[in-house]
N, C-alpha and C. Protein backbone atom coordinates (compact mmCIF):
# COMPACT_ATOMS: atom_id res chain seq x y z
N UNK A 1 76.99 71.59 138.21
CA UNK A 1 77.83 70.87 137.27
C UNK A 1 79.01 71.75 136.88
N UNK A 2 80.00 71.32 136.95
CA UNK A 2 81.08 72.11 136.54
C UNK A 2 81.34 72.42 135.39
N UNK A 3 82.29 73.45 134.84
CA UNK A 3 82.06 73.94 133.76
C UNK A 3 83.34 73.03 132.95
N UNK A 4 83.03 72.58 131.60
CA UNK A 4 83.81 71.36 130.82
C UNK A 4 85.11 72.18 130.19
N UNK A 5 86.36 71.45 130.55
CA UNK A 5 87.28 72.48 130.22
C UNK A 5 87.84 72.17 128.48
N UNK A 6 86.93 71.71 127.99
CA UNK A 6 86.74 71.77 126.38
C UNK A 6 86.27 72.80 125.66
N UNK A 7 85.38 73.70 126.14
CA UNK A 7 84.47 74.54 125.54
C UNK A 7 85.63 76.03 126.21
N UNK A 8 86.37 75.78 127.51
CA UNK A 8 87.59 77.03 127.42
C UNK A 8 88.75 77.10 126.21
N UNK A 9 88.60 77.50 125.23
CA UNK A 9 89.67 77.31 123.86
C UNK A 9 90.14 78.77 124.08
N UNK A 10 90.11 79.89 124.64
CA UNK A 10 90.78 80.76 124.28
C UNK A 10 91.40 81.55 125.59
N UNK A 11 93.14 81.46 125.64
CA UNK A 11 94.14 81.98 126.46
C UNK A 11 93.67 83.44 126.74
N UNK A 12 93.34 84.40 127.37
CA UNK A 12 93.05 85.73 128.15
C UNK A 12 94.10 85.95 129.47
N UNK A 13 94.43 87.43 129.38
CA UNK A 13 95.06 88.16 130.19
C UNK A 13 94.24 89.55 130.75
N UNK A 14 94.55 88.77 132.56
CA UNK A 14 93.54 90.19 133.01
C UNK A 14 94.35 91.17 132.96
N UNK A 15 93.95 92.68 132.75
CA UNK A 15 94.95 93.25 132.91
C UNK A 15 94.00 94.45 134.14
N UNK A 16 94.74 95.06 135.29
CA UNK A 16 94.23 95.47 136.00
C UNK A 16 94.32 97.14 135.63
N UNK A 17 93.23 98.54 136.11
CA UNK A 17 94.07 99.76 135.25
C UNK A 17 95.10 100.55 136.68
N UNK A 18 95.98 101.11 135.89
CA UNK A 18 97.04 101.60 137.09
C UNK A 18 97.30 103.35 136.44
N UNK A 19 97.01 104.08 137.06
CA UNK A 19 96.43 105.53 136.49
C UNK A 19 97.90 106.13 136.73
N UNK A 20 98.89 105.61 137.34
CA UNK A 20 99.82 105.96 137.95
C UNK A 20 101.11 106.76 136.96
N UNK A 21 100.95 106.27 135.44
CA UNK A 21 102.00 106.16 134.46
C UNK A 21 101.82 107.86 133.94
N UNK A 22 102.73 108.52 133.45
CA UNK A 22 102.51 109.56 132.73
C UNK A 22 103.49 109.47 131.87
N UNK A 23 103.29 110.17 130.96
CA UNK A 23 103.57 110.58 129.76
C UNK A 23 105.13 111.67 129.08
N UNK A 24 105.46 112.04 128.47
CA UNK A 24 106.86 112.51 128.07
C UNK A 24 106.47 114.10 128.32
N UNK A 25 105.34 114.56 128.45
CA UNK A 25 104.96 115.59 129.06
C UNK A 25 104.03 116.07 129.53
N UNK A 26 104.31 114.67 130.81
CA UNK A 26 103.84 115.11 132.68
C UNK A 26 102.28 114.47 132.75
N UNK A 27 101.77 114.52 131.97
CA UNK A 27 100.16 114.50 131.74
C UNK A 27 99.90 112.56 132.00
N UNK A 28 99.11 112.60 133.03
CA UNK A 28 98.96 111.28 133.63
C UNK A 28 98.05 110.23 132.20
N UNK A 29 98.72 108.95 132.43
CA UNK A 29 98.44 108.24 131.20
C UNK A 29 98.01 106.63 131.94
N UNK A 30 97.18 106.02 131.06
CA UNK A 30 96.63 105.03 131.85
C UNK A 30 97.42 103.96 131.63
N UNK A 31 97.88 102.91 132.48
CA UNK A 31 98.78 101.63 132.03
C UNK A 31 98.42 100.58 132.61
N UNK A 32 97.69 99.72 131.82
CA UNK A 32 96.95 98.08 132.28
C UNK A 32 98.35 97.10 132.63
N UNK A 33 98.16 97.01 134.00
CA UNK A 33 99.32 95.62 134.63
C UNK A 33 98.52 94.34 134.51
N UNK A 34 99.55 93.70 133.98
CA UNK A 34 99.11 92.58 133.97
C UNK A 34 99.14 91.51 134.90
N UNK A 35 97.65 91.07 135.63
CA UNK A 35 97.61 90.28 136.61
C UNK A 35 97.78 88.56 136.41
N UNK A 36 97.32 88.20 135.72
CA UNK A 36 97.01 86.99 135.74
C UNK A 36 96.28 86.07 134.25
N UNK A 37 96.80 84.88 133.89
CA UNK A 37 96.19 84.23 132.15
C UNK A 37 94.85 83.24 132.54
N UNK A 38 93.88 83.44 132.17
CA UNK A 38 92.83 82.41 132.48
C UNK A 38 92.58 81.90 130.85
N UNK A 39 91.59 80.86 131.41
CA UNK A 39 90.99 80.29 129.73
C UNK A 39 89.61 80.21 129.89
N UNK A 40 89.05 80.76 128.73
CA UNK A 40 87.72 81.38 128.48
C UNK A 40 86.89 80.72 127.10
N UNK A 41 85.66 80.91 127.39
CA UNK A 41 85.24 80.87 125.92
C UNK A 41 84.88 81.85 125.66
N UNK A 42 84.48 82.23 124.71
CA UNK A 42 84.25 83.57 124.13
C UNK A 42 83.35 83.65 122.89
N UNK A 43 81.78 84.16 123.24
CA UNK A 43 81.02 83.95 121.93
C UNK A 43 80.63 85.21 121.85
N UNK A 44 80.48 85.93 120.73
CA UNK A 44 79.73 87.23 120.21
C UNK A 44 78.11 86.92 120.49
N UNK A 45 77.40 88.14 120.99
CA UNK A 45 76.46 87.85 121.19
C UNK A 45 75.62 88.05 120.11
N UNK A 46 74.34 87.47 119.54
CA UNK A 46 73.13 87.95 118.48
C UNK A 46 71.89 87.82 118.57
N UNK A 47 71.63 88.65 118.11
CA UNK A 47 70.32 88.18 118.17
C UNK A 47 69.59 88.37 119.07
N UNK A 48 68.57 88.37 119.78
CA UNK A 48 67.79 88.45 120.88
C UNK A 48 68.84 88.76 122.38
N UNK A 49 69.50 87.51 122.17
CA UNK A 49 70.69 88.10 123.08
C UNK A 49 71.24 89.09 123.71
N UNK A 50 71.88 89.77 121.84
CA UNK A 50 72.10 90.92 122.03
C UNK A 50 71.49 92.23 122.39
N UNK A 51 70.44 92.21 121.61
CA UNK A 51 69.13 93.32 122.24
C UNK A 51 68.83 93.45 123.46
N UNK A 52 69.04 91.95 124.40
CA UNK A 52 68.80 92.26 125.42
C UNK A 52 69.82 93.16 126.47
N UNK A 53 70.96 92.41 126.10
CA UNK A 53 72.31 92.43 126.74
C UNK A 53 72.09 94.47 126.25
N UNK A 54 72.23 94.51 125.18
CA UNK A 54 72.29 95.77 125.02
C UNK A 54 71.07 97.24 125.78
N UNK A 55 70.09 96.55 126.23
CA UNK A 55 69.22 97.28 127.27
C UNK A 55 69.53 97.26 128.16
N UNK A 56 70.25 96.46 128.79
CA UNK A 56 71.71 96.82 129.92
C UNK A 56 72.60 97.79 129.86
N UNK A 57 73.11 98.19 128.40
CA UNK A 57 74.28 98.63 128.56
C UNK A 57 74.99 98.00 126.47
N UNK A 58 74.49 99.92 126.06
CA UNK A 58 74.83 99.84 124.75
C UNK A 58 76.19 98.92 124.33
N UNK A 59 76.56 99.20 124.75
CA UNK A 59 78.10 98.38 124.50
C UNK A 59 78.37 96.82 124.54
N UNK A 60 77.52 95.72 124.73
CA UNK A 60 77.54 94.73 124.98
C UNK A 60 78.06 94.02 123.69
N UNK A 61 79.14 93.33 123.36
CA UNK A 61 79.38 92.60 122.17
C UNK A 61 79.73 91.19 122.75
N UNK A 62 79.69 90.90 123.29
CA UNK A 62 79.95 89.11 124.01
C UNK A 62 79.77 88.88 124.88
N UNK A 63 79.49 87.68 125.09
CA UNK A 63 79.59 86.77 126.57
C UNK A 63 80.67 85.89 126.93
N UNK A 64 81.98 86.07 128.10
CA UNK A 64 82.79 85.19 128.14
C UNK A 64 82.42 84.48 129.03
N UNK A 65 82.44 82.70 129.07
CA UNK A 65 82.78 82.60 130.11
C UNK A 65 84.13 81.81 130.69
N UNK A 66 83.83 82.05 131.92
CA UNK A 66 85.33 81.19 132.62
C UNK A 66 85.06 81.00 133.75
N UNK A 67 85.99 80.04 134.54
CA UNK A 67 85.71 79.29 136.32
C UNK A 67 85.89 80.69 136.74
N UNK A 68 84.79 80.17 137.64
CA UNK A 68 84.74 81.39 139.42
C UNK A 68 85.96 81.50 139.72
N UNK A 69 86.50 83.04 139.61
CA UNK A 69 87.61 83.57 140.37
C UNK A 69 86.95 84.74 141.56
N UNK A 70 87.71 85.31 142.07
CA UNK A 70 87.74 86.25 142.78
C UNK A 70 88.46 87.53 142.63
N UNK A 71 88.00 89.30 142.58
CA UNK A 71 88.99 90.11 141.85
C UNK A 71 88.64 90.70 140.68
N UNK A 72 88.13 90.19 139.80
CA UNK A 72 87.79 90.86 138.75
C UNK A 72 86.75 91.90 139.00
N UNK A 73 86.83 92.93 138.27
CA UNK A 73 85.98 94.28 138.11
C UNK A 73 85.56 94.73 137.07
N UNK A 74 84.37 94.94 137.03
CA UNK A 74 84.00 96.58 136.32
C UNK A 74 84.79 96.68 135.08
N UNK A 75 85.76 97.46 136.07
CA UNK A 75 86.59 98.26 135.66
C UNK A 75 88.20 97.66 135.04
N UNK A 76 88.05 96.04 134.92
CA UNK A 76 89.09 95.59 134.04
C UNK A 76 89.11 94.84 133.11
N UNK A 77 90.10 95.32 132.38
CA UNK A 77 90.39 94.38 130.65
C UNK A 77 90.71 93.26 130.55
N UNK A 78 90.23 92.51 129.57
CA UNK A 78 91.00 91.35 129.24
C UNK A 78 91.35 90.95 127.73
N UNK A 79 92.46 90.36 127.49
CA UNK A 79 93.38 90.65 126.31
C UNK A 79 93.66 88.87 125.89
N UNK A 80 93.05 88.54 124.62
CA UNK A 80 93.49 87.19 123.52
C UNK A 80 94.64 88.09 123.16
N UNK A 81 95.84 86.49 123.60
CA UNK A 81 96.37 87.26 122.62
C UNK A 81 96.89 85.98 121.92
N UNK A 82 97.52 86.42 120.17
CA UNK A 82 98.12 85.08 119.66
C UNK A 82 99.29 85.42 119.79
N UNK A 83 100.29 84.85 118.73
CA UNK A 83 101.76 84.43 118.31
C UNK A 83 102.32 85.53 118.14
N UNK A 84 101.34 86.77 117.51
CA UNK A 84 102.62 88.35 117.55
C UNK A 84 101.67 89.00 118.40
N UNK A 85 101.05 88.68 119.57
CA UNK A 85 100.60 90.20 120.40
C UNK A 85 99.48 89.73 120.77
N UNK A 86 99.17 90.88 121.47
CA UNK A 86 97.27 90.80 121.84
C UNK A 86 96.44 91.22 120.31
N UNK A 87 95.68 90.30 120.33
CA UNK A 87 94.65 90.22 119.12
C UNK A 87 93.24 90.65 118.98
N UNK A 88 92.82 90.47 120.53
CA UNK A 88 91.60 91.40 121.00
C UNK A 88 91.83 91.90 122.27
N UNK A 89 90.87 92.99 122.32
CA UNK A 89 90.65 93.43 124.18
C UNK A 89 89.18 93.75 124.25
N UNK A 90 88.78 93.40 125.33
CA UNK A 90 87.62 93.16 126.04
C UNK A 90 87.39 93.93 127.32
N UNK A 91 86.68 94.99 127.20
CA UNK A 91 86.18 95.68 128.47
C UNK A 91 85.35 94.77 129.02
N UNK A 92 85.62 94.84 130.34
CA UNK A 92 84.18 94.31 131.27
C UNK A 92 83.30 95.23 131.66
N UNK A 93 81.93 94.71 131.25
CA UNK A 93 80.98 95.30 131.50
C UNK A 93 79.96 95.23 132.51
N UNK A 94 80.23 93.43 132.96
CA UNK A 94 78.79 92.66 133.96
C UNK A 94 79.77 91.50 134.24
N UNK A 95 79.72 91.41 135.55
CA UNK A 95 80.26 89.60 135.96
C UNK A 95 79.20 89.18 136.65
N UNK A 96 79.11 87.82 136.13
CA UNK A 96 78.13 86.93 136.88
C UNK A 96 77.75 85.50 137.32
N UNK A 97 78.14 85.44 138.74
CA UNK A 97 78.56 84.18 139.09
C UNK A 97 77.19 83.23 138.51
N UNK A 98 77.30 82.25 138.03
CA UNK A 98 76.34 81.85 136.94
C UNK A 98 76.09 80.44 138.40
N UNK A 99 73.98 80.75 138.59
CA UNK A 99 73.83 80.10 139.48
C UNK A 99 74.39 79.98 141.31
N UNK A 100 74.93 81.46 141.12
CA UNK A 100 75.35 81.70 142.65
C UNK A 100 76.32 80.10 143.04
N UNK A 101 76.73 79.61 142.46
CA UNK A 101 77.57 78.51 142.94
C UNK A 101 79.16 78.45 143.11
N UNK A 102 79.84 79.81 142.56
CA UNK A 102 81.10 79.99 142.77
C UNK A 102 81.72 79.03 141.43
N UNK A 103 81.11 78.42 140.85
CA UNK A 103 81.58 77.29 140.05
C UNK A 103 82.55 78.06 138.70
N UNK A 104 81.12 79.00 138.01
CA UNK A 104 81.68 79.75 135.87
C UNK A 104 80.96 80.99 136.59
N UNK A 105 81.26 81.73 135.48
CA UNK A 105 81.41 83.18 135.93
C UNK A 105 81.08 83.19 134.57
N UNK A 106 79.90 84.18 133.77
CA UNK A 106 79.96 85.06 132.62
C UNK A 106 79.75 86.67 132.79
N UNK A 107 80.87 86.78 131.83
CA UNK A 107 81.14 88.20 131.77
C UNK A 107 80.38 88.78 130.45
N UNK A 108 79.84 89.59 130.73
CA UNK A 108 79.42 90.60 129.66
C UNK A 108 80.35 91.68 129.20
N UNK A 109 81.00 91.55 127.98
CA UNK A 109 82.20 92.49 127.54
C UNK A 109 81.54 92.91 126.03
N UNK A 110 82.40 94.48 126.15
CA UNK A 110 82.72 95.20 124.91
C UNK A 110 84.09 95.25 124.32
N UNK A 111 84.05 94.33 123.16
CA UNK A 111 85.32 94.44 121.93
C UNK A 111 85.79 95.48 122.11
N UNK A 112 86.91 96.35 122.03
CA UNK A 112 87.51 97.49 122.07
C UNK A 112 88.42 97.51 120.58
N UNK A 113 87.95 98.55 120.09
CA UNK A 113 88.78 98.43 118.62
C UNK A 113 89.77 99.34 118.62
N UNK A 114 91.27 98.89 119.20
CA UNK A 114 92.38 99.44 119.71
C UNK A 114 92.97 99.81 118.81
């Protein structure tokens, strides 16, 4: 069953990391490019949930999900943002094609308090 594009309410930006950038003196600095805007839902996890999610991997504060893409990693951010800026960022922690069907994808992310 496909995933209902009612329950996606919130705009996200992947941002990919590019180690490439340095700094005003020389010292290499990290700079997230921005790939691409998807729409997500986005719930904090509790409760049992969380305990579990967190025996995975201390850091677990939500579950997003969104349609099966291809590309995402590990190792990249994703950024709400509203009317003046990005409002949250979200490490990825776990992607998981939900039901092996290519269809939603949930991600297991940590809030980043920037």
């Amino acid at each position: 069953m496909p995933l209902a594009a009612g329950r996606l309410r919130h705009r996200l930006l992947i941002r990919k990391r590019n180690a490439s950038g340095r700094d005003s003196s020389g010292q290499a600095t990290v700079v997230w490019d921005e790939q691409d805007a998807i729409w997500a839902e986005i719930k904090p996890l509790r409760g049992e949930e969380r305990e579990a999610a967190q025996k995975q991997s201390a850091a677990t504060t939500h579950k997003i999900t969104i349609r099966h893409r291809t590309g995402l990693a590990p190792d990249d951010r994703l950024e709400e943002h509203g009317s003046q800026g990005p409002t949250r960022t979200f490490e990825i922690i776990e992607l998981l094609n939900i039901n092996e069907r290519d269809e939603a994808m949930e991600i297991m992310a940590k809030e980043l308090l920037l």
